[in-house]
N, C-alpha and C. Protein backbone atom coordinates (compact mmCIF):
# COMPACT_ATOMS: atom_id res chain seq x y z
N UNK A 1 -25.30 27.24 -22.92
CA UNK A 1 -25.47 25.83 -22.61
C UNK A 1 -24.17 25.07 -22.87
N UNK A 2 -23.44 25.32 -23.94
CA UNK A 2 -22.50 24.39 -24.50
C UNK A 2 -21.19 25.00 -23.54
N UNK A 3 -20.93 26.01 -23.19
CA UNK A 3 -19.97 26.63 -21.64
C UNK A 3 -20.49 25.59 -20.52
N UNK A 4 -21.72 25.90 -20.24
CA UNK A 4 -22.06 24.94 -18.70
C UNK A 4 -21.67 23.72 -18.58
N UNK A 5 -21.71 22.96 -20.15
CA UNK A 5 -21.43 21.93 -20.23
C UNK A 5 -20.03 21.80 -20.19
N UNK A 6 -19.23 22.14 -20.92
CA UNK A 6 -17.60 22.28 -21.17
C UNK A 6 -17.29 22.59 -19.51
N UNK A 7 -18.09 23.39 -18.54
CA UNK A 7 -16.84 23.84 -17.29
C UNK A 7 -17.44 22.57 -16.52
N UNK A 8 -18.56 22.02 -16.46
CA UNK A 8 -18.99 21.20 -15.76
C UNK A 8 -18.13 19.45 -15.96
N UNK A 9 -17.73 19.46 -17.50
CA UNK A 9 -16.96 18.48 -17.89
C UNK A 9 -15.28 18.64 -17.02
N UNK A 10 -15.06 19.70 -17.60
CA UNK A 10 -13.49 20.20 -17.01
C UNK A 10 -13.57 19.74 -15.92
N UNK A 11 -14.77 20.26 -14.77
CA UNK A 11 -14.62 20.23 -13.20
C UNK A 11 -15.06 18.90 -12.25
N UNK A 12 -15.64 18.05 -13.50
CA UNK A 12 -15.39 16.55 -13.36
C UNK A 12 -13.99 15.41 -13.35
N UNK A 13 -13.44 16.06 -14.52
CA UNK A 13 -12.19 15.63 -15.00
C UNK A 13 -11.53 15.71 -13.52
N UNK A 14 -10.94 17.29 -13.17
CA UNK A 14 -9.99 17.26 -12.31
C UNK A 14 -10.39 16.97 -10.85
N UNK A 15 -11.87 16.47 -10.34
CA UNK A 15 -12.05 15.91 -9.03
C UNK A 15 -11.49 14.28 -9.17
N UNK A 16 -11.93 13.75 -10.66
CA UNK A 16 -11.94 12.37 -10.73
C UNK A 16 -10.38 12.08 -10.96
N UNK A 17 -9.31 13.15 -11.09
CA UNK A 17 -8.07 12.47 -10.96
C UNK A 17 -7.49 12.86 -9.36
N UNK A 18 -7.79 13.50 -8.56
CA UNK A 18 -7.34 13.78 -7.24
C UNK A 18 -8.38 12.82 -6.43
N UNK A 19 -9.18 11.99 -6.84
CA UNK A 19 -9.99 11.22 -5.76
C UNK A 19 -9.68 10.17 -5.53
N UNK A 20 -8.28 9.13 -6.63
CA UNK A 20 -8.36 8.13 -6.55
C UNK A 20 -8.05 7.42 -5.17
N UNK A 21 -7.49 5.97 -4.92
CA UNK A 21 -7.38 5.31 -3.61
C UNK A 21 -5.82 5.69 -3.95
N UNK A 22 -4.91 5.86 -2.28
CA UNK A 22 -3.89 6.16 -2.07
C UNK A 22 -3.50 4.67 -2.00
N UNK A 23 -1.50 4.85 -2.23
CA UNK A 23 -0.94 3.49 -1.67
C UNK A 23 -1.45 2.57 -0.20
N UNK A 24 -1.75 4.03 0.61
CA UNK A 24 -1.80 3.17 2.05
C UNK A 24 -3.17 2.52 2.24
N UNK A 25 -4.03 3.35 1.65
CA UNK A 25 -6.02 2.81 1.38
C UNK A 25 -5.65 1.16 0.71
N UNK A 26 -4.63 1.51 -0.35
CA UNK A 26 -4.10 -0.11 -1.34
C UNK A 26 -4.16 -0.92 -0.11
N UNK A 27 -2.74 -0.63 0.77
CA UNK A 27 -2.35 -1.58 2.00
C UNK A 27 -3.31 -1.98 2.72
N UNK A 28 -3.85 -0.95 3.01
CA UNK A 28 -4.93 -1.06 4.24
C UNK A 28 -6.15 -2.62 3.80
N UNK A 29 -6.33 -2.72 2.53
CA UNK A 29 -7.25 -3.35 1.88
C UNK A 29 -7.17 -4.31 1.21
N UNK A 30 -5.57 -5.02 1.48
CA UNK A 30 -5.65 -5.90 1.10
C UNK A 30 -5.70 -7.09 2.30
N UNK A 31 -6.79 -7.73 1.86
CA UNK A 31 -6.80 -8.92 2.96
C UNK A 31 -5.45 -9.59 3.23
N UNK A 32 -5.78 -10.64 4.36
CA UNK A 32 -5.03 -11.34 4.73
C UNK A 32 -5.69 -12.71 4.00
N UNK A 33 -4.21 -13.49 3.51
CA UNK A 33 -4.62 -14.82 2.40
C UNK A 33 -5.04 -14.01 1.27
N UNK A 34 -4.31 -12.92 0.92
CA UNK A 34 -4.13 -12.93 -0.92
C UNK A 34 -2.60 -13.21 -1.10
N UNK A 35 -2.64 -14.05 -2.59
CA UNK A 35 -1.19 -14.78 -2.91
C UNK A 35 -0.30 -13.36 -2.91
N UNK A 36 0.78 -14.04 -3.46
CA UNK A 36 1.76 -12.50 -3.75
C UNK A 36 1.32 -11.58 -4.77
N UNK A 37 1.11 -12.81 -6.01
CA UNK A 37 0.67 -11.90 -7.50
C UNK A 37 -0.43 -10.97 -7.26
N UNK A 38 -1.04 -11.53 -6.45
CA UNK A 38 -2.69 -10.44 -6.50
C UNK A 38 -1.90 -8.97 -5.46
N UNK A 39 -0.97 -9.34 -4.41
CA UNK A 39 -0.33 -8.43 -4.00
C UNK A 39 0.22 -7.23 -5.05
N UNK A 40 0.82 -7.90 -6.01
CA UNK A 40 1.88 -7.00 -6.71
C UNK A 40 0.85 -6.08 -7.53
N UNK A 41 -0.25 -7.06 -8.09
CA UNK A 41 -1.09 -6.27 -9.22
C UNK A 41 -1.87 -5.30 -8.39
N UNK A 42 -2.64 -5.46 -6.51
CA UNK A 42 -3.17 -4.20 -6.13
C UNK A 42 -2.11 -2.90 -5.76
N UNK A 43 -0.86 -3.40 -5.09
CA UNK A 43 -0.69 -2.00 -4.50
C UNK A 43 1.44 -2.13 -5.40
N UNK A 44 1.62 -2.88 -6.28
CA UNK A 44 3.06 -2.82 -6.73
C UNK A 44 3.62 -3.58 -5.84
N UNK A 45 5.09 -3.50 -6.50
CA UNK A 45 6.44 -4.00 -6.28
C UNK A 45 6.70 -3.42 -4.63
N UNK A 46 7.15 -4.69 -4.15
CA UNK A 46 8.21 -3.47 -2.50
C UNK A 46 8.99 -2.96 -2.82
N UNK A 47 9.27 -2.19 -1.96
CA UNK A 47 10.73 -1.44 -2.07
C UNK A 47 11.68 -2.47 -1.46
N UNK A 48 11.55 -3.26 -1.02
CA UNK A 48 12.56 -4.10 -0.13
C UNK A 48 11.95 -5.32 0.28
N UNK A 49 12.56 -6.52 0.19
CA UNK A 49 12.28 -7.99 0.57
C UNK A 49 13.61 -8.36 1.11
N UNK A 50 12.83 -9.08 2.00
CA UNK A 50 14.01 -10.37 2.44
C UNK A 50 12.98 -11.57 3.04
N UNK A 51 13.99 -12.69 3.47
CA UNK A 51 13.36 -13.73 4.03
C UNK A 51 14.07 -14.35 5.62
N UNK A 52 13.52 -14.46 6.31
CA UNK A 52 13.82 -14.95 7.63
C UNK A 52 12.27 -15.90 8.54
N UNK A 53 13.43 -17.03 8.63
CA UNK A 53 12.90 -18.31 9.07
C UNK A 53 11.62 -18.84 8.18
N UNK A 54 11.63 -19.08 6.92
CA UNK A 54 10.22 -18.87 6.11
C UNK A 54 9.06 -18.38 5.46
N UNK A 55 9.29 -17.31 6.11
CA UNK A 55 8.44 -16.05 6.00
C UNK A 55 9.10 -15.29 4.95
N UNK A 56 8.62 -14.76 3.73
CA UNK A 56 9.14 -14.03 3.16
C UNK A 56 8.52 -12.23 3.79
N UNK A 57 9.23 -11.23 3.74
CA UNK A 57 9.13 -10.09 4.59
C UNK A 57 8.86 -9.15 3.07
N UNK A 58 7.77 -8.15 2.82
CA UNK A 58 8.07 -7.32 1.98
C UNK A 58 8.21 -5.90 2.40
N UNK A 59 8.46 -4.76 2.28
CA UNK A 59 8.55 -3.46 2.85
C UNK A 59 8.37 -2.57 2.06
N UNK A 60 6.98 -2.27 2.11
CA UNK A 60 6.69 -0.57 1.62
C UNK A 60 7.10 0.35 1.92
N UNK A 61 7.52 1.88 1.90
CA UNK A 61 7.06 2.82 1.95
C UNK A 61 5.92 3.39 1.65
N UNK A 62 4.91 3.77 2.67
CA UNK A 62 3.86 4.54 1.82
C UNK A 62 3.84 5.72 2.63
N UNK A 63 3.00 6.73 1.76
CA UNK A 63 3.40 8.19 1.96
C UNK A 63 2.46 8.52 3.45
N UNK A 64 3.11 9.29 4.00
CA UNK A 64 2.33 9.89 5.38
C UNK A 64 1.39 10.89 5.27
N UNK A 65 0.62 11.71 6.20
CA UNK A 65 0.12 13.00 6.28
C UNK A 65 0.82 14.21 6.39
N UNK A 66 2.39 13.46 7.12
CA UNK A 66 3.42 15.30 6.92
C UNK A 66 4.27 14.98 5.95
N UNK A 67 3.87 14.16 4.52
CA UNK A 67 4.69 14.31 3.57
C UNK A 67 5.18 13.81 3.50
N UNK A 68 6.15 12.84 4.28
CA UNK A 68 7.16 11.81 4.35
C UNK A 68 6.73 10.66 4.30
N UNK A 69 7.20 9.65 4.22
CA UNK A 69 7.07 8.19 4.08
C UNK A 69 6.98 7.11 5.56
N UNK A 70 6.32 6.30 5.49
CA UNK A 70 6.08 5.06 6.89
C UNK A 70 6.52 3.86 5.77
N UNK A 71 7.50 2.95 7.00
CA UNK A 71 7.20 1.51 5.94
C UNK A 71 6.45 0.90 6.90
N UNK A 72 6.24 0.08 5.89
CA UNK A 72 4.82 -0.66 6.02
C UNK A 72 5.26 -1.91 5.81
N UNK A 73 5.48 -3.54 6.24
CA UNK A 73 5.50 -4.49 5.79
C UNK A 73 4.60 -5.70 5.90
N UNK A 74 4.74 -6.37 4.46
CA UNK A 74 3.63 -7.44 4.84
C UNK A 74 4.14 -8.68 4.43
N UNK A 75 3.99 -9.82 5.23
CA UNK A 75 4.77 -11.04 5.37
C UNK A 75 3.78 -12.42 5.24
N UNK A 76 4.68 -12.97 4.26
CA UNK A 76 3.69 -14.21 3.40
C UNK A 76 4.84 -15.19 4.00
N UNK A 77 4.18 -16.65 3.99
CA UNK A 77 4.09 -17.50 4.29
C UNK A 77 3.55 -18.67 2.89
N UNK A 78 4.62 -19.24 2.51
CA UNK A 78 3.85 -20.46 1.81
C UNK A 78 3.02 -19.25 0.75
N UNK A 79 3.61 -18.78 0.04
CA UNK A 79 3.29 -17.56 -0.93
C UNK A 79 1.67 -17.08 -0.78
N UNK A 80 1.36 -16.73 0.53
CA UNK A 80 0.05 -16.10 0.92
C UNK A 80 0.55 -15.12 1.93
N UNK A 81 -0.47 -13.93 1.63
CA UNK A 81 -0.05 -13.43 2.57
C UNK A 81 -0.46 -13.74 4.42
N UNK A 82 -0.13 -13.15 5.18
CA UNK A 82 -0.45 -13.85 6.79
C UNK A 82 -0.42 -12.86 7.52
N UNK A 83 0.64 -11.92 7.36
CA UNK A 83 0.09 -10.54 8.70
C UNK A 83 0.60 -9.56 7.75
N UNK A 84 0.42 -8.16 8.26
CA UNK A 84 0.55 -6.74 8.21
C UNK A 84 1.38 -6.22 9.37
N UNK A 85 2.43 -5.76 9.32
CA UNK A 85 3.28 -5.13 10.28
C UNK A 85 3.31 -3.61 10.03
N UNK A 86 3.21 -2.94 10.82
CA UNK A 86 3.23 -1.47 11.32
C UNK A 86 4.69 -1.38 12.65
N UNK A 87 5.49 -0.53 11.88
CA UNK A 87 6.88 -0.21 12.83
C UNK A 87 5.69 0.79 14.26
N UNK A 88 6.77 0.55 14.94
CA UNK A 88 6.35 1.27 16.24
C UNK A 88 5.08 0.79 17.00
N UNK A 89 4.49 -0.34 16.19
CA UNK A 89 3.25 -0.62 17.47
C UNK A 89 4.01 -2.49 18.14
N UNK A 90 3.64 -2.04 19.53
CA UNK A 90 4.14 -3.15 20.26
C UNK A 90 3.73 -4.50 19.99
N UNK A 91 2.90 -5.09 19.49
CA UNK A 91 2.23 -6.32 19.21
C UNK A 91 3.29 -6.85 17.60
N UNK A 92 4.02 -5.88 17.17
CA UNK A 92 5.16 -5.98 15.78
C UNK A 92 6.35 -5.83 16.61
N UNK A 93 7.13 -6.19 16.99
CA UNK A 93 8.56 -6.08 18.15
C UNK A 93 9.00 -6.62 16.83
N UNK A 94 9.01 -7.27 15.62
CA UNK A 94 9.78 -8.34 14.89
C UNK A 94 10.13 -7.60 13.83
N UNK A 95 9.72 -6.13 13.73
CA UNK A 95 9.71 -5.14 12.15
C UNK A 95 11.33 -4.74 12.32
N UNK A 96 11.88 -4.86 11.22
CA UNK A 96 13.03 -4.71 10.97
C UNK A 96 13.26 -3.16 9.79
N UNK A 97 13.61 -2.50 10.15
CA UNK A 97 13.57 -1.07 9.16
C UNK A 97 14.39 -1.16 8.48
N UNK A 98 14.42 -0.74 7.56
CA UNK A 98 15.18 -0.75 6.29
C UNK A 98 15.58 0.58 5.34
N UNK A 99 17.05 0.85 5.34
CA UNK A 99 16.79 1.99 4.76
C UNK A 99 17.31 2.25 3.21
């Protein structure tokens, strides 16, 4: 009994640290109109900011499916956020890459 229990504990442990939410699940989920701070505390710091015409611009990296990295940026306005930019889709022509 006290084995079943111990491997059953163990084999809890190591599902509940490989299940958590990824950076991009973070991105994906944060609404549109959360301030910056609530930004920083769900998914961290950018890797990269700048500002053009008012808009402050932030730029993730978050990790891909072949291992490598996508940036990701999300752009506040009047310290809220307002859109989600994805490089390479046509309706974002304004994403600026950063390396």
């Amino acid at each position: 009994m006290k084995r079943l229990f111990c491997s059953t504990l163990l084999l809890s442990l190591c599902v509940s640290c490989q299940s958590g939410p990824t950076l991009a699940q973070y991105y994906e989920s944060v609404p549109i109109g959360t301030p910056k701070a609530e930004v920083v505390v769900a998914i961290g710091s950018p890797f990269h900011t700048y500002r053009r015409n008012s808009i402050d611009h932030w730029v993730y990296k978050v990790p891909n499916e072949r291992g490598g990295t996508t940036q990701r940026e999300l752009q506040f306005e009047t310290g809220l956020l307002k859109k989600k930019v994805t490089p390479g889709d046509p309706k974002d022509a304004d994403f600026k890459t950063v390396d």
